[in-house]
Protein backbone atom coordinates (compact mmCIF):
# COMPACT_ATOMS: atom_id res chain seq x y z
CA UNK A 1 4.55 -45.01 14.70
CA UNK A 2 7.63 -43.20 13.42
CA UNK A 3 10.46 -43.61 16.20
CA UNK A 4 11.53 -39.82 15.65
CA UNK A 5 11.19 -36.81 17.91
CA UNK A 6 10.26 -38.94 21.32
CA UNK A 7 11.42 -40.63 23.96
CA UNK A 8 10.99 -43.61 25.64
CA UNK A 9 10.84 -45.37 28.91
CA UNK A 10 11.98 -49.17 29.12
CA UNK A 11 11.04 -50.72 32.98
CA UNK A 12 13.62 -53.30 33.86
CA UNK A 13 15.81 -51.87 31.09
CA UNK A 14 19.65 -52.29 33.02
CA UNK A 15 19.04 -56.08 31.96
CA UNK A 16 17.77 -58.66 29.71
CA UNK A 17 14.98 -58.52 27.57
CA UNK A 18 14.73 -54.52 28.38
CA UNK A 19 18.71 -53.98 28.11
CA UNK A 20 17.95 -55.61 24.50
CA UNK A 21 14.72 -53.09 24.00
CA UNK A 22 17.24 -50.46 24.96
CA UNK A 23 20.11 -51.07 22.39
CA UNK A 24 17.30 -51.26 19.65
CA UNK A 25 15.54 -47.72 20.53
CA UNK A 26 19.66 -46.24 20.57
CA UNK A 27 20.14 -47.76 17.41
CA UNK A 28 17.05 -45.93 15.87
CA UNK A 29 18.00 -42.05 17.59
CA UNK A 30 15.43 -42.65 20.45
CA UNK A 31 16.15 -41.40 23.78
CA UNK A 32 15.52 -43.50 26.33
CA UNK A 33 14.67 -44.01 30.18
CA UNK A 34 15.92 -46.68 32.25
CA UNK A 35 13.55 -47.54 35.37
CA UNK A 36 15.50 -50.20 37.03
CA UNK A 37 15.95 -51.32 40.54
CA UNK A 38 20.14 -52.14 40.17
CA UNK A 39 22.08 -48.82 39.96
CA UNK A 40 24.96 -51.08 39.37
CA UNK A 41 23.29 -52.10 36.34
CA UNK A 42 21.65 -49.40 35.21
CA UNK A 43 24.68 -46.82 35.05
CA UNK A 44 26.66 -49.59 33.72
CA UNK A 45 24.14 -49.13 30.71
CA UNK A 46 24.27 -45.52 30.58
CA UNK A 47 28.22 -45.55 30.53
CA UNK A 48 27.53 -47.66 27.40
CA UNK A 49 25.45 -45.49 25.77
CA UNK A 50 25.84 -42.07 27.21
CA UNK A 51 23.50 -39.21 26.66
CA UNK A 52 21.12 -41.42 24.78
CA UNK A 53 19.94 -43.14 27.92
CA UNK A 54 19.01 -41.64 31.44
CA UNK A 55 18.61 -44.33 34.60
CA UNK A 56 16.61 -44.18 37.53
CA UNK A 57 16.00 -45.99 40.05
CA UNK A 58 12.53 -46.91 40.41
CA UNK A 59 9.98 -49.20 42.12
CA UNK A 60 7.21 -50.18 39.34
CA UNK A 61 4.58 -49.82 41.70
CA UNK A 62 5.38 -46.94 43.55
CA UNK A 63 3.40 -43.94 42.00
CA UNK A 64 5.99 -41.33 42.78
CA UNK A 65 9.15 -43.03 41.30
CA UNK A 66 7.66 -43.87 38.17
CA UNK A 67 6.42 -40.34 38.23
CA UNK A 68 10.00 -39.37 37.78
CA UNK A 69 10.43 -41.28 35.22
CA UNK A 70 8.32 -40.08 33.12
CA UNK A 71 9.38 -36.68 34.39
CA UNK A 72 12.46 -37.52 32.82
CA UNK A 73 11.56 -38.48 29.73
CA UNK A 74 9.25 -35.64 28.99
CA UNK A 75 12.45 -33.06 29.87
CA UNK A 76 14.09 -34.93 26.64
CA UNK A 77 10.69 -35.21 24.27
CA UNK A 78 7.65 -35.77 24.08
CA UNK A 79 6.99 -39.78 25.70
CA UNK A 80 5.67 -42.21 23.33
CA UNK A 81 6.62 -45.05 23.82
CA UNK A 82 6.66 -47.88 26.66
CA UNK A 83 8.14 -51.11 26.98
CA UNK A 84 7.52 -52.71 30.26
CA UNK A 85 9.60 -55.66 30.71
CA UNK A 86 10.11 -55.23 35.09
CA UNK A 87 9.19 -58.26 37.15
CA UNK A 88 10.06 -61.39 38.70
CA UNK A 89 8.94 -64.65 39.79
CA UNK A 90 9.36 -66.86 42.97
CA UNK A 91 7.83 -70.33 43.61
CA UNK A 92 4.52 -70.65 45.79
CA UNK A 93 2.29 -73.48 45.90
CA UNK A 94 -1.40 -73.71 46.80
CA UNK A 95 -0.44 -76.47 49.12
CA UNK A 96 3.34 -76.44 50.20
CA UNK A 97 4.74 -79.69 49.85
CA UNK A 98 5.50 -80.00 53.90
CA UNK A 99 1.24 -79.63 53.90
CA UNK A 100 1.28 -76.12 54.83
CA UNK A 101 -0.42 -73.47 52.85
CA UNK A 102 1.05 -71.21 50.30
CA UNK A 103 2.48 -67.89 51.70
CA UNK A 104 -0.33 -65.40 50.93
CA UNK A 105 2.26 -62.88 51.16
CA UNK A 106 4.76 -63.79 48.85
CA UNK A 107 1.80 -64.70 46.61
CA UNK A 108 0.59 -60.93 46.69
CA UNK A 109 4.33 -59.68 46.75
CA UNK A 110 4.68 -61.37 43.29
CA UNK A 111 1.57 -60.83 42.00
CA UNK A 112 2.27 -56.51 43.02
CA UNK A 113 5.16 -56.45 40.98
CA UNK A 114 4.04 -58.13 38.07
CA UNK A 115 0.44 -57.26 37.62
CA UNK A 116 -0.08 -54.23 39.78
CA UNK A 117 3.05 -52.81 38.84
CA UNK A 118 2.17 -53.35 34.86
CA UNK A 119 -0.82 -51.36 35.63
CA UNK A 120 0.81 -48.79 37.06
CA UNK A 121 3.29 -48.15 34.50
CA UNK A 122 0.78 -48.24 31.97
CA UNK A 123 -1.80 -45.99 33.71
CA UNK A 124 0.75 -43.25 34.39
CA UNK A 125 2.50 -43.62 31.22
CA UNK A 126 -0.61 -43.61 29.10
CA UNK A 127 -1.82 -40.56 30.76
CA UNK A 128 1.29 -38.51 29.76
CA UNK A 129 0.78 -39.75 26.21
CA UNK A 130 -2.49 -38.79 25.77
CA UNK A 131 -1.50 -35.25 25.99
CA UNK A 132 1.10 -35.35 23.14
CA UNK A 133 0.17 -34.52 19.87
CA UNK A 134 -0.93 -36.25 16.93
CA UNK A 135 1.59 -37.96 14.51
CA UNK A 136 0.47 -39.87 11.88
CA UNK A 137 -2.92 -40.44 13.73
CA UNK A 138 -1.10 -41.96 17.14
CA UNK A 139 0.32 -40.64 20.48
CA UNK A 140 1.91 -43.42 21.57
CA UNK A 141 2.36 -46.99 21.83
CA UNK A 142 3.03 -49.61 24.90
CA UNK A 143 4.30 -53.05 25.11
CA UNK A 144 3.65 -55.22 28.16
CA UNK A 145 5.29 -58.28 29.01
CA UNK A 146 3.58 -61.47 30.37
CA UNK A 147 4.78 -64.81 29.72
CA UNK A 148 3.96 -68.04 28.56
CA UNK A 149 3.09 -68.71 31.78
CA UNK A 150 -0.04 -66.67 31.38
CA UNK A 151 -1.21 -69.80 29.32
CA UNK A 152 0.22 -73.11 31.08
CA UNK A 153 1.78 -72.02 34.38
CA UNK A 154 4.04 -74.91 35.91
CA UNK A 155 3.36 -76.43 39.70
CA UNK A 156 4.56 -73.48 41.85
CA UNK A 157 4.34 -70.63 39.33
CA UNK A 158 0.70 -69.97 40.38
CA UNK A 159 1.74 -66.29 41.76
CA UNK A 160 3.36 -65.72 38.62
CA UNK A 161 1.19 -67.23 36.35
CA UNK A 162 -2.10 -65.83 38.09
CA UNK A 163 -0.27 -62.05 37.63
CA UNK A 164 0.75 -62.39 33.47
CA UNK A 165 -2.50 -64.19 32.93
CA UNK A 166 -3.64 -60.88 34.25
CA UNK A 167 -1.60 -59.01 31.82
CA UNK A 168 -3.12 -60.87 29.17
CA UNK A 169 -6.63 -60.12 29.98
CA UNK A 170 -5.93 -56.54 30.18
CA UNK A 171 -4.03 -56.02 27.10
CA UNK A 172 -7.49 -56.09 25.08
CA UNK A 173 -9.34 -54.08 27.80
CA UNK A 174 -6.72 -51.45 28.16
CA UNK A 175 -6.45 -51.29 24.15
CA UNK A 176 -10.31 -50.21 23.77
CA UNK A 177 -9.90 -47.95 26.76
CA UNK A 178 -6.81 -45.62 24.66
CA UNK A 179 -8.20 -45.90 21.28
CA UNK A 180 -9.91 -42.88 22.03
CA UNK A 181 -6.90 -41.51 22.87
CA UNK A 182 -5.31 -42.99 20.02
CA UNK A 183 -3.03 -45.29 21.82
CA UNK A 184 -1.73 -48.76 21.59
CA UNK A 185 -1.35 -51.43 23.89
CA UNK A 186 0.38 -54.70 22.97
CA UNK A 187 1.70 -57.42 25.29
CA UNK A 188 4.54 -59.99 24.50
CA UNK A 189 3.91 -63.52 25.80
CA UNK A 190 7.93 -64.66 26.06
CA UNK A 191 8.44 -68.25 26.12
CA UNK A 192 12.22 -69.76 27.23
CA UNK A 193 14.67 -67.15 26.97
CA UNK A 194 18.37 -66.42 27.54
CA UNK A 195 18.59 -63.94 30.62
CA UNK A 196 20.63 -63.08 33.64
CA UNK A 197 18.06 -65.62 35.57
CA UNK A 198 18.99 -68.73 33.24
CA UNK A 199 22.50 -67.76 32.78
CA UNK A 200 23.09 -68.23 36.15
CA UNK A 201 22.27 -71.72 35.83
CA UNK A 202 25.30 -74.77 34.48
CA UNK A 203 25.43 -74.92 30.39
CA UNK A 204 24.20 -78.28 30.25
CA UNK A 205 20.52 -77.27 31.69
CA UNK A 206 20.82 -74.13 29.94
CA UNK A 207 21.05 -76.87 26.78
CA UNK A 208 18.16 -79.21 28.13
CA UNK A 209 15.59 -76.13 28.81
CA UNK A 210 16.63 -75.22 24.97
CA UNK A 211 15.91 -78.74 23.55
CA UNK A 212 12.36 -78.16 24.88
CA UNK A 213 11.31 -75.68 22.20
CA UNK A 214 10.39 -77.33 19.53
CA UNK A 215 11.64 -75.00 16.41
CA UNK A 216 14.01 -73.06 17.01
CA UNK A 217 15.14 -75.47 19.49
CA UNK A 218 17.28 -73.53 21.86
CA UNK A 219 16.82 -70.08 23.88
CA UNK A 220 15.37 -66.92 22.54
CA UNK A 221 17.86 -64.30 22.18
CA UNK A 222 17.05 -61.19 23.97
CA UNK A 223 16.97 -59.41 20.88
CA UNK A 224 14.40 -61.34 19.46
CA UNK A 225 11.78 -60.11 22.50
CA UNK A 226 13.53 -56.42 21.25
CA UNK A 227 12.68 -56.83 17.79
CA UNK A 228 9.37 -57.98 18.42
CA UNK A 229 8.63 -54.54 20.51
CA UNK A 230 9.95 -52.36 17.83
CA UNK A 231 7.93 -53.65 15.39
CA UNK A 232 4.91 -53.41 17.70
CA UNK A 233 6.06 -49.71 18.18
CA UNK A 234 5.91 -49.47 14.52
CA UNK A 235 2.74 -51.48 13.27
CA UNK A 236 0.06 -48.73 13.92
CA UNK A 237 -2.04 -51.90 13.31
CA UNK A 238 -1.09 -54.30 16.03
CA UNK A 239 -3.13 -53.06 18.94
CA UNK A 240 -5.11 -55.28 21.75
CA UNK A 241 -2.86 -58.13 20.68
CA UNK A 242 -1.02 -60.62 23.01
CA UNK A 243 1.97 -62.44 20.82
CA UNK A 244 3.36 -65.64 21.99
CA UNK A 245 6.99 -65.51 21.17
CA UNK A 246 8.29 -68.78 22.19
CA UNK A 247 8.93 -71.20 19.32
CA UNK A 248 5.93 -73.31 19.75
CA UNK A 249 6.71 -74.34 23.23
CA UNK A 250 3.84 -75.71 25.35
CA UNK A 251 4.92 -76.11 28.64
CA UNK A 252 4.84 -79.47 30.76
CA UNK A 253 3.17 -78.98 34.01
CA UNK A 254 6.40 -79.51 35.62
């Protein structure tokens, strides 16, 4: 897909992996949408970039928000393209260590944002694409985000885990269900990467979770994930495709 004449939303775009999505689209003449929670953040990012980015601030999984977001984007051009990279995680267990039971409702808090709210960018965001026009055979394109934990979640990532594997299983699904409509869906698996979460934490566990991956053996770079979506945006080929993009890591179950 040529990145010319459209626009684009980017969930979780004020930071991270979707701040790094954002500076990529900008560099290639795409306008783009911020849906973020942090105002802070996000007009921070549009001071950066003026008229070539719009925030708002919006809840992934409420209908009407992300509503306006795509509002917004359509008043610029014609949306094709989505990166979803909103979420978070939060430790649960199925047996808390004190013998209690795992919160059910931070377990379906985490598992809302994540999976439901993936869906619901994608199912509102897909429906505005499938009324643009044809170019070059494609409407649009959108890039999910799960994680390696999708494949070998850790003790205590089983809200987080059970929510990307979800993402994973309905990358394909949701690829079949827009060919018709000649739209692509492609997740990114991320393994160990360098973002606000793990630069929070002291340099020389930032070094030791680095030393884990195998080749290269240190954090992705943001920009890396960013790259990755572009070219997904780009490949009219790559459809119904998860990609692990993690070095080789295989995570330990602790």
């Amino acid at each position: 897909m040529k990145l010319t004449n459209m626009s684009a939303v980017v969930t979780g775009g004020a930071s991270g992996l979707g701040l790094a999505c954002v500076r990529r689209l900008v560099e290639r003449g795409v306008d783009v949408v911020i849906a973020d929670l942090s105002e802070e953040r996000g007009n921070a990012v549009v001071d950066e970039f003026g008229g070539k980015v719009r925030f708002l601030k919006a809840d992934v999984t409420d209908t009407d928000q992300m509503n306006a977001v795509y509002d917004a984007a359509e008043a610029i051009a014609p949306l094709r393209a989505l990166v979803h990279c909103a979420g978070l995680g939060g430790p649960v267990r199925v047996v808390e260590k004190d013998g209690s039971p795992g919160s059910l409702e931070k377990y379906e808090s985490i598992v809302r944002i994540n999976l439901i709210g993936t869906f619901n960018a994608l199912r509102l965001g897909a429906a505005r694409m499938a009324k643009n026009e044809l170019v070059d055979g494609e409407r649009g394109a959108c890039v999910l985000t799960a994680s390696v934990a999708a494949y070998e979640g850790q003790i205590g990532q089983i809200p987080y885990a059970s929510a990307k594997a979800g993402i994973v299983g309905m990358t394909l699904v949701a690829a079949r269900d827009l060919a018709q409509r000649a739209i692509r869906v492609c997740t990114i698996a991320p393994g160990l990467f360098d973002t606000p979460l793990l630069a929070k934490l002291p340099e020389n566990v930032r070094a030791s979770l680095g030393a884990m991956v195998p080749h290269p053996a240190r954090l992705g770079a943001p920009d890396e994930y960013a790259s990755t979506a572009l070219h997904i945006l780009e490949n009219p080929m790559l459809n119904g495709e998860t990609i692990r993009l993690d070095g080789a890591i295989r995570m330990a179950p602790r």
